[in-house]
PDB file of N, CA and C in Angstrom:
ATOM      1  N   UNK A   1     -26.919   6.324  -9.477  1.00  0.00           N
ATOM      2  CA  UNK A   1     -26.109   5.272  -8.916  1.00  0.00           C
ATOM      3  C   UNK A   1     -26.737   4.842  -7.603  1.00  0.00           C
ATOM      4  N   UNK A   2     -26.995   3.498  -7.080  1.00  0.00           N
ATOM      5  CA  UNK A   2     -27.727   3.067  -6.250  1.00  0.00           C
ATOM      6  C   UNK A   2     -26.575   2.992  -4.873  1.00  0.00           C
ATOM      7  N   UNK A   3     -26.919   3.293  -3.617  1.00  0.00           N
ATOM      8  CA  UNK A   3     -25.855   3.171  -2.162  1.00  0.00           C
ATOM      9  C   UNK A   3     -25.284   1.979  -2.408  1.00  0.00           C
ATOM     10  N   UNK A   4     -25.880   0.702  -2.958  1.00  0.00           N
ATOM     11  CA  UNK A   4     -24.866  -0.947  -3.222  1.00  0.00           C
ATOM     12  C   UNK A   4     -23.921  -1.039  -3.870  1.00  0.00           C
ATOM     13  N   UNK A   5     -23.744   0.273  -4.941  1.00  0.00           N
ATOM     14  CA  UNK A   5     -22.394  -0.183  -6.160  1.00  0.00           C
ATOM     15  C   UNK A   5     -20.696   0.092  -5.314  1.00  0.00           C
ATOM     16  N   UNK A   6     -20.541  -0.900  -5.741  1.00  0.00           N
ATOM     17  CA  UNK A   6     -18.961  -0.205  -5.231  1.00  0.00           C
ATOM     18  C   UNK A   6     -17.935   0.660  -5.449  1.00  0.00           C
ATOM     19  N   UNK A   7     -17.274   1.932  -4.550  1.00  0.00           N
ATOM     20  CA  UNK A   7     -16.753   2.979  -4.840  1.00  0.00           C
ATOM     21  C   UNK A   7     -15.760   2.632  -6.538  1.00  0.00           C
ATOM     22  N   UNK A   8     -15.551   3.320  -6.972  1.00  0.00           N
ATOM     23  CA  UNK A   8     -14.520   3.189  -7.523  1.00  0.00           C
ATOM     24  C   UNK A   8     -13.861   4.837  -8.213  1.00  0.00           C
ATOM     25  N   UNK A   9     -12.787   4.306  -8.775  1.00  0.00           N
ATOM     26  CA  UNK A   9     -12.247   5.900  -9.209  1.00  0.00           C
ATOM     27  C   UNK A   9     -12.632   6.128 -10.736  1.00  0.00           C
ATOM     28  N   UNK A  10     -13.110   7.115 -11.409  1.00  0.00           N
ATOM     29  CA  UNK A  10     -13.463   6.803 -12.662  1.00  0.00           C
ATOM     30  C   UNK A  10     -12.647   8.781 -13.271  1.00  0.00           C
ATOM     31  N   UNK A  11     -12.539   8.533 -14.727  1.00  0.00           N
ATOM     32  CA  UNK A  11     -11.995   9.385 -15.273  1.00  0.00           C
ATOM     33  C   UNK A  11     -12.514   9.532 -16.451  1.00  0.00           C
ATOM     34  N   UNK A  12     -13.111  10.518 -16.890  1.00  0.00           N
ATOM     35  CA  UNK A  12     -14.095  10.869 -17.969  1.00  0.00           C
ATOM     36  C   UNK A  12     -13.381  11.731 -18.577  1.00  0.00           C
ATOM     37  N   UNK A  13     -13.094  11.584 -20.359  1.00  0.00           N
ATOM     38  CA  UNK A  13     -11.808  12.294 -20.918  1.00  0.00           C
ATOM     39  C   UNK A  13     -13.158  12.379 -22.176  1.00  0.00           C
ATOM     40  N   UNK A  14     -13.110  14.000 -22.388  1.00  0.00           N
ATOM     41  CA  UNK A  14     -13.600  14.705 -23.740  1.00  0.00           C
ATOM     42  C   UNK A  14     -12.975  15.753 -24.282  1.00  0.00           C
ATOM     43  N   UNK A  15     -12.684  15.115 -26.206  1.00  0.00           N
ATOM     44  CA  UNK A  15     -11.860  16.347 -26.452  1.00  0.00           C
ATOM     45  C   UNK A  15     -10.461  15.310 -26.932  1.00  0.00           C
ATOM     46  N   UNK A  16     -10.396  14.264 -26.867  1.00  0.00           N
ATOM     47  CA  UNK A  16      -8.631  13.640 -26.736  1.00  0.00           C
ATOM     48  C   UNK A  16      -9.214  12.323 -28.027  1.00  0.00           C
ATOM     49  N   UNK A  17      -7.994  12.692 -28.786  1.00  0.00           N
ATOM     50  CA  UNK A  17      -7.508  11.315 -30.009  1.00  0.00           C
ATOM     51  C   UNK A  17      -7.692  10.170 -29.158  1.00  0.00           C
ATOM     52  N   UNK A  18      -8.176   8.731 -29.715  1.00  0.00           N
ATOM     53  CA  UNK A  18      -7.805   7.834 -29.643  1.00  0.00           C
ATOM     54  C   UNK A  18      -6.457   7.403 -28.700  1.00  0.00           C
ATOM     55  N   UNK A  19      -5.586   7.693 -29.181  1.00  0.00           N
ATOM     56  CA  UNK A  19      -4.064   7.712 -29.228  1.00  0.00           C
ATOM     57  C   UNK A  19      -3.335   8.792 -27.819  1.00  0.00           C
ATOM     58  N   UNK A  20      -4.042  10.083 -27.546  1.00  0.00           N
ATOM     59  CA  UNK A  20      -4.158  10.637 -26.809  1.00  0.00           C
ATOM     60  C   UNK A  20      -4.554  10.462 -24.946  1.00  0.00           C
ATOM     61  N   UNK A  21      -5.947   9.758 -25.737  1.00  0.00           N
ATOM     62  CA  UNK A  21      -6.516   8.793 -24.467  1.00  0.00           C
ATOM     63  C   UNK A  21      -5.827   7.563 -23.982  1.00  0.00           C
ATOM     64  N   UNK A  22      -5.675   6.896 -24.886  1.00  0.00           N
ATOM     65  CA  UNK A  22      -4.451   5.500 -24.472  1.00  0.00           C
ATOM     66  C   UNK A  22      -3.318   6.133 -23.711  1.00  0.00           C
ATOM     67  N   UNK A  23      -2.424   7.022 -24.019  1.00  0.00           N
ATOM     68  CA  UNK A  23      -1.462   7.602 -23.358  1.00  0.00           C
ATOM     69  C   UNK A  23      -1.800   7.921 -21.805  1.00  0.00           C
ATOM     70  N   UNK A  24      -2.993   8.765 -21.608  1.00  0.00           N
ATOM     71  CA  UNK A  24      -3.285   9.220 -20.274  1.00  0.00           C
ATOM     72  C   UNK A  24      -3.499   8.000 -19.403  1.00  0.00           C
ATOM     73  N   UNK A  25      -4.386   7.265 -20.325  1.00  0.00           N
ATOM     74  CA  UNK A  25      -4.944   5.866 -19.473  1.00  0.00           C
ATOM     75  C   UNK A  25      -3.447   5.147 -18.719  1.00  0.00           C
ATOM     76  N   UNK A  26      -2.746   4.676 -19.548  1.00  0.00           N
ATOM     77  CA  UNK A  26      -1.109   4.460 -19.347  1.00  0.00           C
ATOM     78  C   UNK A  26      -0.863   5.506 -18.357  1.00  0.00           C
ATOM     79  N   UNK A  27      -0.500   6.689 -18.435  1.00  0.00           N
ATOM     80  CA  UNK A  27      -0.251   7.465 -17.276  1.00  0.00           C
ATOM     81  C   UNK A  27      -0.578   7.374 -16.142  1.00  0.00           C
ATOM     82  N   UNK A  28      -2.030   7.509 -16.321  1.00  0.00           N
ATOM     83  CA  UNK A  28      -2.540   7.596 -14.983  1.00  0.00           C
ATOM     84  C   UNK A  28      -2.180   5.979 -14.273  1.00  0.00           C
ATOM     85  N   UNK A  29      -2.246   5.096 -14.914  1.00  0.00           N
ATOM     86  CA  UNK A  29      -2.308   3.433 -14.425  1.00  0.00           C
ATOM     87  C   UNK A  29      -0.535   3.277 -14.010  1.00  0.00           C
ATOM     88  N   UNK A  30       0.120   4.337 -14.524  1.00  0.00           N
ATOM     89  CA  UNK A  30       1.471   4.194 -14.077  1.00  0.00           C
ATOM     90  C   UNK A  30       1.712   4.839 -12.577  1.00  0.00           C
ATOM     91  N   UNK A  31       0.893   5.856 -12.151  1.00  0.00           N
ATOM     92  CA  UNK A  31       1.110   6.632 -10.979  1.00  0.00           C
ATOM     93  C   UNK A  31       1.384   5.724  -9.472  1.00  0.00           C
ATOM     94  N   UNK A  32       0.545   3.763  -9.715  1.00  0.00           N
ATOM     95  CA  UNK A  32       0.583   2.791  -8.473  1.00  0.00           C
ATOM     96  C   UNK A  32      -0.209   1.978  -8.955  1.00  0.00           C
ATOM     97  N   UNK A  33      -0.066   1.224  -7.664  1.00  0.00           N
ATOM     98  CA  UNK A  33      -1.402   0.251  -7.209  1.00  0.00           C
ATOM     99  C   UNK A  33      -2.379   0.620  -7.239  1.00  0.00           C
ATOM    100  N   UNK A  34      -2.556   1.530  -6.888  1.00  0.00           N
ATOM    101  CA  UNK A  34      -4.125   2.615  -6.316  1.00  0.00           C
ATOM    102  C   UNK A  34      -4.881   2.320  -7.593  1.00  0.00           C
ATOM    103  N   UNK A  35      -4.158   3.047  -8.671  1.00  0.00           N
ATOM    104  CA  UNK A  35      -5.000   3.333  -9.687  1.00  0.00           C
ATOM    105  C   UNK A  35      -4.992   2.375 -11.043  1.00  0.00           C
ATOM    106  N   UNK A  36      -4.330   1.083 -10.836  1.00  0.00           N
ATOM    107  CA  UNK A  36      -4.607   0.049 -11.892  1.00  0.00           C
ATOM    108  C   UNK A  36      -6.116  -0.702 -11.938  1.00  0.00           C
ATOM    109  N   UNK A  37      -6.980  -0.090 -10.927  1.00  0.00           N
ATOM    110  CA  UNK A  37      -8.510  -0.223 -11.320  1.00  0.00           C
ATOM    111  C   UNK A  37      -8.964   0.595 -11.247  1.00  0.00           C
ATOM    112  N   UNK A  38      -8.849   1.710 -12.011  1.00  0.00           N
ATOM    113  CA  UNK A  38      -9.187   3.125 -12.337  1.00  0.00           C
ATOM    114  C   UNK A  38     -10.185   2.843 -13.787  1.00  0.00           C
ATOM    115  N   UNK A  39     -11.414   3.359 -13.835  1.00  0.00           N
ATOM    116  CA  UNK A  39     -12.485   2.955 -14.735  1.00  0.00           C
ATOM    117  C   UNK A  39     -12.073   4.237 -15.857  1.00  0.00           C
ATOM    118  N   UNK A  40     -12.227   4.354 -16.977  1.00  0.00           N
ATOM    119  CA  UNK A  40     -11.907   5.359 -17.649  1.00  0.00           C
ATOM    120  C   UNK A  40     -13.684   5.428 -19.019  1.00  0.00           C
ATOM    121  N   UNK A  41     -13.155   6.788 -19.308  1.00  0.00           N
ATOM    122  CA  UNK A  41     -14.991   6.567 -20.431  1.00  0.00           C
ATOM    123  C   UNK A  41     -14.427   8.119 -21.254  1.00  0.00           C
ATOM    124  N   UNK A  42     -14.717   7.838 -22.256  1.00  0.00           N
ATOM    125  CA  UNK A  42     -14.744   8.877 -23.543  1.00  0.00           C
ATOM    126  C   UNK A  42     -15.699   9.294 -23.679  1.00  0.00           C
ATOM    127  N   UNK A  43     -16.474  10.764 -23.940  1.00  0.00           N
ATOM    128  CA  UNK A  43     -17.617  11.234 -24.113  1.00  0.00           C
ATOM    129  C   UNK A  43     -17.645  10.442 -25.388  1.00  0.00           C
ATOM    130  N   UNK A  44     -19.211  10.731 -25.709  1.00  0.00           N
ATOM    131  CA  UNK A  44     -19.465  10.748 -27.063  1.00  0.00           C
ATOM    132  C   UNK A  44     -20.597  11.605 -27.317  1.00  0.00           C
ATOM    133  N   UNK A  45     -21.413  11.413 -28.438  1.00  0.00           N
ATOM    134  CA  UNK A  45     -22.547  12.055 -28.946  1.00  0.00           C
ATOM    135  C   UNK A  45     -23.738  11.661 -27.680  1.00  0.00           C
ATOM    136  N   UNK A  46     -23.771  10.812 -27.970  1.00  0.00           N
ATOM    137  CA  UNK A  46     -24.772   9.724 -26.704  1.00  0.00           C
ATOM    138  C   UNK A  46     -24.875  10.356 -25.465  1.00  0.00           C
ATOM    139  N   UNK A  47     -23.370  10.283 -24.501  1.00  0.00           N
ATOM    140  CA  UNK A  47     -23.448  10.486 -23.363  1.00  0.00           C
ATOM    141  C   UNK A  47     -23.102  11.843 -22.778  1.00  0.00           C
ATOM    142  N   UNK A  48     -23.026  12.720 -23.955  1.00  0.00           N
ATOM    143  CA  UNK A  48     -22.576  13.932 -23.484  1.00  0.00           C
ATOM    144  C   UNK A  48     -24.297  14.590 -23.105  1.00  0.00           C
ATOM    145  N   UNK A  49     -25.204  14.078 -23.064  1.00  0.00           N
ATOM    146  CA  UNK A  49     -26.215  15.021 -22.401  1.00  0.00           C
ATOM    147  C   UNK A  49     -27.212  13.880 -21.627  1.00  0.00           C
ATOM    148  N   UNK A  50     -26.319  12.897 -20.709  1.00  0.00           N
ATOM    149  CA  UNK A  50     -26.770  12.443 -19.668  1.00  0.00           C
ATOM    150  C   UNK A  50     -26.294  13.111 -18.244  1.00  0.00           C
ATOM    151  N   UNK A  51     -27.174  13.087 -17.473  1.00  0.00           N
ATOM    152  CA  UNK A  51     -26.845  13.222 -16.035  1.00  0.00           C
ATOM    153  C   UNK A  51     -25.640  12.884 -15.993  1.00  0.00           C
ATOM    154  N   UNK A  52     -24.722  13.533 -14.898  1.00  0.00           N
ATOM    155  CA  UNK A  52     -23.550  12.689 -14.710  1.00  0.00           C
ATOM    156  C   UNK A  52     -23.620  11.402 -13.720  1.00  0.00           C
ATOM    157  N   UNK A  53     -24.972  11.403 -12.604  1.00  0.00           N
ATOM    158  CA  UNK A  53     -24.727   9.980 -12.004  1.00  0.00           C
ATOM    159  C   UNK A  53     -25.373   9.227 -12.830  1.00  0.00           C
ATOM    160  N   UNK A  54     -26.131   9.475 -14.291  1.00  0.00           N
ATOM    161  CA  UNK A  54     -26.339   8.241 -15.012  1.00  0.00           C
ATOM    162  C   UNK A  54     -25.219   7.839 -16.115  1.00  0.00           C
ATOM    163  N   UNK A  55     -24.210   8.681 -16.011  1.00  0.00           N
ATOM    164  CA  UNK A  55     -22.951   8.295 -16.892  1.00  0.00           C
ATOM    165  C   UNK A  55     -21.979   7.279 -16.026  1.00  0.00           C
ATOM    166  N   UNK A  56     -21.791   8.234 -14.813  1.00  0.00           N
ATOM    167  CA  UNK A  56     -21.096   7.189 -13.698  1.00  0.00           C
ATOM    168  C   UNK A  56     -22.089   5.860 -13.172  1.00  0.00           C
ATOM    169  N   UNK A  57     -22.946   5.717 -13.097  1.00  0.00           N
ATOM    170  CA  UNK A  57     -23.682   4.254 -13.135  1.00  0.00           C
ATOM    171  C   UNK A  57     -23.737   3.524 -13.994  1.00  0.00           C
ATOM    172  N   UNK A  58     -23.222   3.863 -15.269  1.00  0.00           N
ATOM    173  CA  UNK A  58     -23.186   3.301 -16.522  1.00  0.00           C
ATOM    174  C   UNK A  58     -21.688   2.980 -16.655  1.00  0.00           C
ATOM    175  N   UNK A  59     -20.354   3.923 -16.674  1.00  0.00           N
ATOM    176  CA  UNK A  59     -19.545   3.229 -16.407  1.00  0.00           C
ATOM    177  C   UNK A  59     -18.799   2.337 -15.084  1.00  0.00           C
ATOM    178  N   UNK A  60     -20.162   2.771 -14.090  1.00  0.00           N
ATOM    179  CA  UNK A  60     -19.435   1.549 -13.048  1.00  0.00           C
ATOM    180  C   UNK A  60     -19.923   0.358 -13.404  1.00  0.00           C
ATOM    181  N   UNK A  61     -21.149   0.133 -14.052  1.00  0.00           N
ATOM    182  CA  UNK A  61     -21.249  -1.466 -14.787  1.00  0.00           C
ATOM    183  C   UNK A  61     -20.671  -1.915 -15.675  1.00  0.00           C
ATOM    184  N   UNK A  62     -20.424  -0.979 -16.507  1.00  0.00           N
ATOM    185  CA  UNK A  62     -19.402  -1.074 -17.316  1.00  0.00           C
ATOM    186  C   UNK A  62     -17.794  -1.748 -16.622  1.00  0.00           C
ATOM    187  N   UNK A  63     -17.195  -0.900 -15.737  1.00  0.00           N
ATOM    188  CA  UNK A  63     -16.057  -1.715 -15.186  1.00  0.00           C
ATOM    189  C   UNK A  63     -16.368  -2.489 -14.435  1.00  0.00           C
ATOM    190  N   UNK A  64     -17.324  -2.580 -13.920  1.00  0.00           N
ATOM    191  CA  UNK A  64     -17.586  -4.541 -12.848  1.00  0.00           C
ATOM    192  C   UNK A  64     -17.456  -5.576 -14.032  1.00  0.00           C
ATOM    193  N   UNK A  65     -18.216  -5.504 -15.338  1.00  0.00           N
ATOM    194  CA  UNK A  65     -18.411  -6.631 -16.074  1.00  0.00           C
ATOM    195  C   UNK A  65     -16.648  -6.505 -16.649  1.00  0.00           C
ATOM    196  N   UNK A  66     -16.173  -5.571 -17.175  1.00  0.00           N
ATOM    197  CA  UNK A  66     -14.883  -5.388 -17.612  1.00  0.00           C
ATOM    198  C   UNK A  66     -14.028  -6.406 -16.451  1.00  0.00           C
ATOM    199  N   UNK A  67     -13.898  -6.247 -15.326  1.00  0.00           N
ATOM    200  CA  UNK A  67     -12.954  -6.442 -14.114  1.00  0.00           C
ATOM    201  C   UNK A  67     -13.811  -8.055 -13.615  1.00  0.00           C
ATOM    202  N   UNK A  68     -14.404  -8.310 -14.016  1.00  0.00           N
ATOM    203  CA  UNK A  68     -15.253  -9.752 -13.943  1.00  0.00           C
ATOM    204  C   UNK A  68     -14.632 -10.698 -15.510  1.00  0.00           C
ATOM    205  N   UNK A  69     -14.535  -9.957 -16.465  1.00  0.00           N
ATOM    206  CA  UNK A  69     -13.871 -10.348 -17.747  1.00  0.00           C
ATOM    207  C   UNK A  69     -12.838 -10.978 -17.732  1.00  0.00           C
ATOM    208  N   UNK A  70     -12.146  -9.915 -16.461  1.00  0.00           N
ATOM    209  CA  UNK A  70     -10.301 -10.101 -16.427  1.00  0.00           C
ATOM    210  C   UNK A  70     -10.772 -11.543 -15.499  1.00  0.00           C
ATOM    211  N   UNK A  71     -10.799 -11.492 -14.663  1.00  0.00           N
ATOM    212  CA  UNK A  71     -10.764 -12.207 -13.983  1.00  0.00           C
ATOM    213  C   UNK A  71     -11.618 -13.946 -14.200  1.00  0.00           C
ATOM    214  N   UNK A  72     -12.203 -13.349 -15.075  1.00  0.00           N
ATOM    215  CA  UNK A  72     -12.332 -15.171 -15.449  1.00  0.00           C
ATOM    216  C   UNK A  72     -11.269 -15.605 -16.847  1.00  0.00           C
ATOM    217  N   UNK A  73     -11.009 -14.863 -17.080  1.00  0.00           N
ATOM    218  CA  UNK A  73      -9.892 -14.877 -18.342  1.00  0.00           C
ATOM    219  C   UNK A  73      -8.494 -15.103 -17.270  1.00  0.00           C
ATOM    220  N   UNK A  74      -8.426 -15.355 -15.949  1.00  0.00           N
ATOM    221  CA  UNK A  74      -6.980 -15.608 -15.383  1.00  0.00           C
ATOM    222  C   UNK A  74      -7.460 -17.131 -14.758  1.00  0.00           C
ATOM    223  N   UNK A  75      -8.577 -16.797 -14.634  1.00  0.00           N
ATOM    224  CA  UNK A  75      -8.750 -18.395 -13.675  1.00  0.00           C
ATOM    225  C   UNK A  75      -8.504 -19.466 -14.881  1.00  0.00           C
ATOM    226  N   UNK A  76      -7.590 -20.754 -14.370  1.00  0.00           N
ATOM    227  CA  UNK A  76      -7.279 -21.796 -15.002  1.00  0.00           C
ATOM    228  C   UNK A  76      -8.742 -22.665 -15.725  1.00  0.00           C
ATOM    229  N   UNK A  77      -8.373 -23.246 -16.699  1.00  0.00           N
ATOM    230  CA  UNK A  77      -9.550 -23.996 -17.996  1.00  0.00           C
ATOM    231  C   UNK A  77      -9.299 -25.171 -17.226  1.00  0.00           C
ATOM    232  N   UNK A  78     -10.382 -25.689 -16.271  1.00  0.00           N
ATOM    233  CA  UNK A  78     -10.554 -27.388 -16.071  1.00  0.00           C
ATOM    234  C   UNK A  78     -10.231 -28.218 -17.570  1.00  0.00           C
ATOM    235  N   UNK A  79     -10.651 -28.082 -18.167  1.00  0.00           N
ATOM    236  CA  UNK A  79     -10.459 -28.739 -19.410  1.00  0.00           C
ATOM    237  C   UNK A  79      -9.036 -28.918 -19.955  1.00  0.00           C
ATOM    238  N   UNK A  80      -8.009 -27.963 -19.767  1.00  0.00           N
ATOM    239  CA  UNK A  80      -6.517 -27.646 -20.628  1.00  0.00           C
ATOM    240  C   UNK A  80      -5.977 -28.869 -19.384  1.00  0.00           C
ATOM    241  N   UNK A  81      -6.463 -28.364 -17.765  1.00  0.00           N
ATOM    242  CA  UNK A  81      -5.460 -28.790 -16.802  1.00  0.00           C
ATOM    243  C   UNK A  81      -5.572 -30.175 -16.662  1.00  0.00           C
ATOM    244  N   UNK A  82      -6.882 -30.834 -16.808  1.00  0.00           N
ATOM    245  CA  UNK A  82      -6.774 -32.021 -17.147  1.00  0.00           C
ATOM    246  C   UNK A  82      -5.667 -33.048 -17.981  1.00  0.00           C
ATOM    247  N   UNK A  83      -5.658 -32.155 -18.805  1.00  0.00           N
ATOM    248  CA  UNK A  83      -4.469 -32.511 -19.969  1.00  0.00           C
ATOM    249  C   UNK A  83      -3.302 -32.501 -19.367  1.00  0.00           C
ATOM    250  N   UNK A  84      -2.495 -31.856 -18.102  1.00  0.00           N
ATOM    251  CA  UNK A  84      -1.312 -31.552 -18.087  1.00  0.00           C
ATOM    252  C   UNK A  84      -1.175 -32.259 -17.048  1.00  0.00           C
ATOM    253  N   UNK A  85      -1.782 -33.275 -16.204  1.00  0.00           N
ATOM    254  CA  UNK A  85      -1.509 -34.214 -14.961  1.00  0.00           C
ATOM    255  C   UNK A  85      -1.371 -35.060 -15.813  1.00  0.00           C
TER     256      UNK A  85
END
């Protein structure tokens, strides 16, 4: 992970159902504010024998592009608003 990325909180869950993981994710995102940008990552085959700062550099790009997603998915469509003046 390079000194430029920005902190964030991340939670690495191995071992948990589908269904299991959704629950915690919900949990934990229920505890506040704090933690509704809380990055979350499931082992897998893949990443279970990376470094851990190349897992955490991988899911902090992972949640910038995620949290860049949200956020152009809220900003208003020039195109729709045109329509509604």
């Amino acid at each position: 992970m390079n000194g430029a990325a920005e902190p964030f909180r991340a939670i690495v869950m191995h071992g948990f159902t589908s269904e299991e993981a959704l629950a915690i994710m919900r949990a934990v995102k229920a505890l506040g504010p704090a933690m509704q940008q809380a990055a979350f990552a499931m082992t897998t085959e893949t990443n279970m024998h990376w470094p851990l700062g190349r897992l955490m550099s991988e899911l902090a790009e992972e949640h910038r592009m995620m949290q860049q997603y949200k956020a152009d998915k809220e900003k208003p469509d020039p195109s729709t608003q045109a329509l509604t003046r």
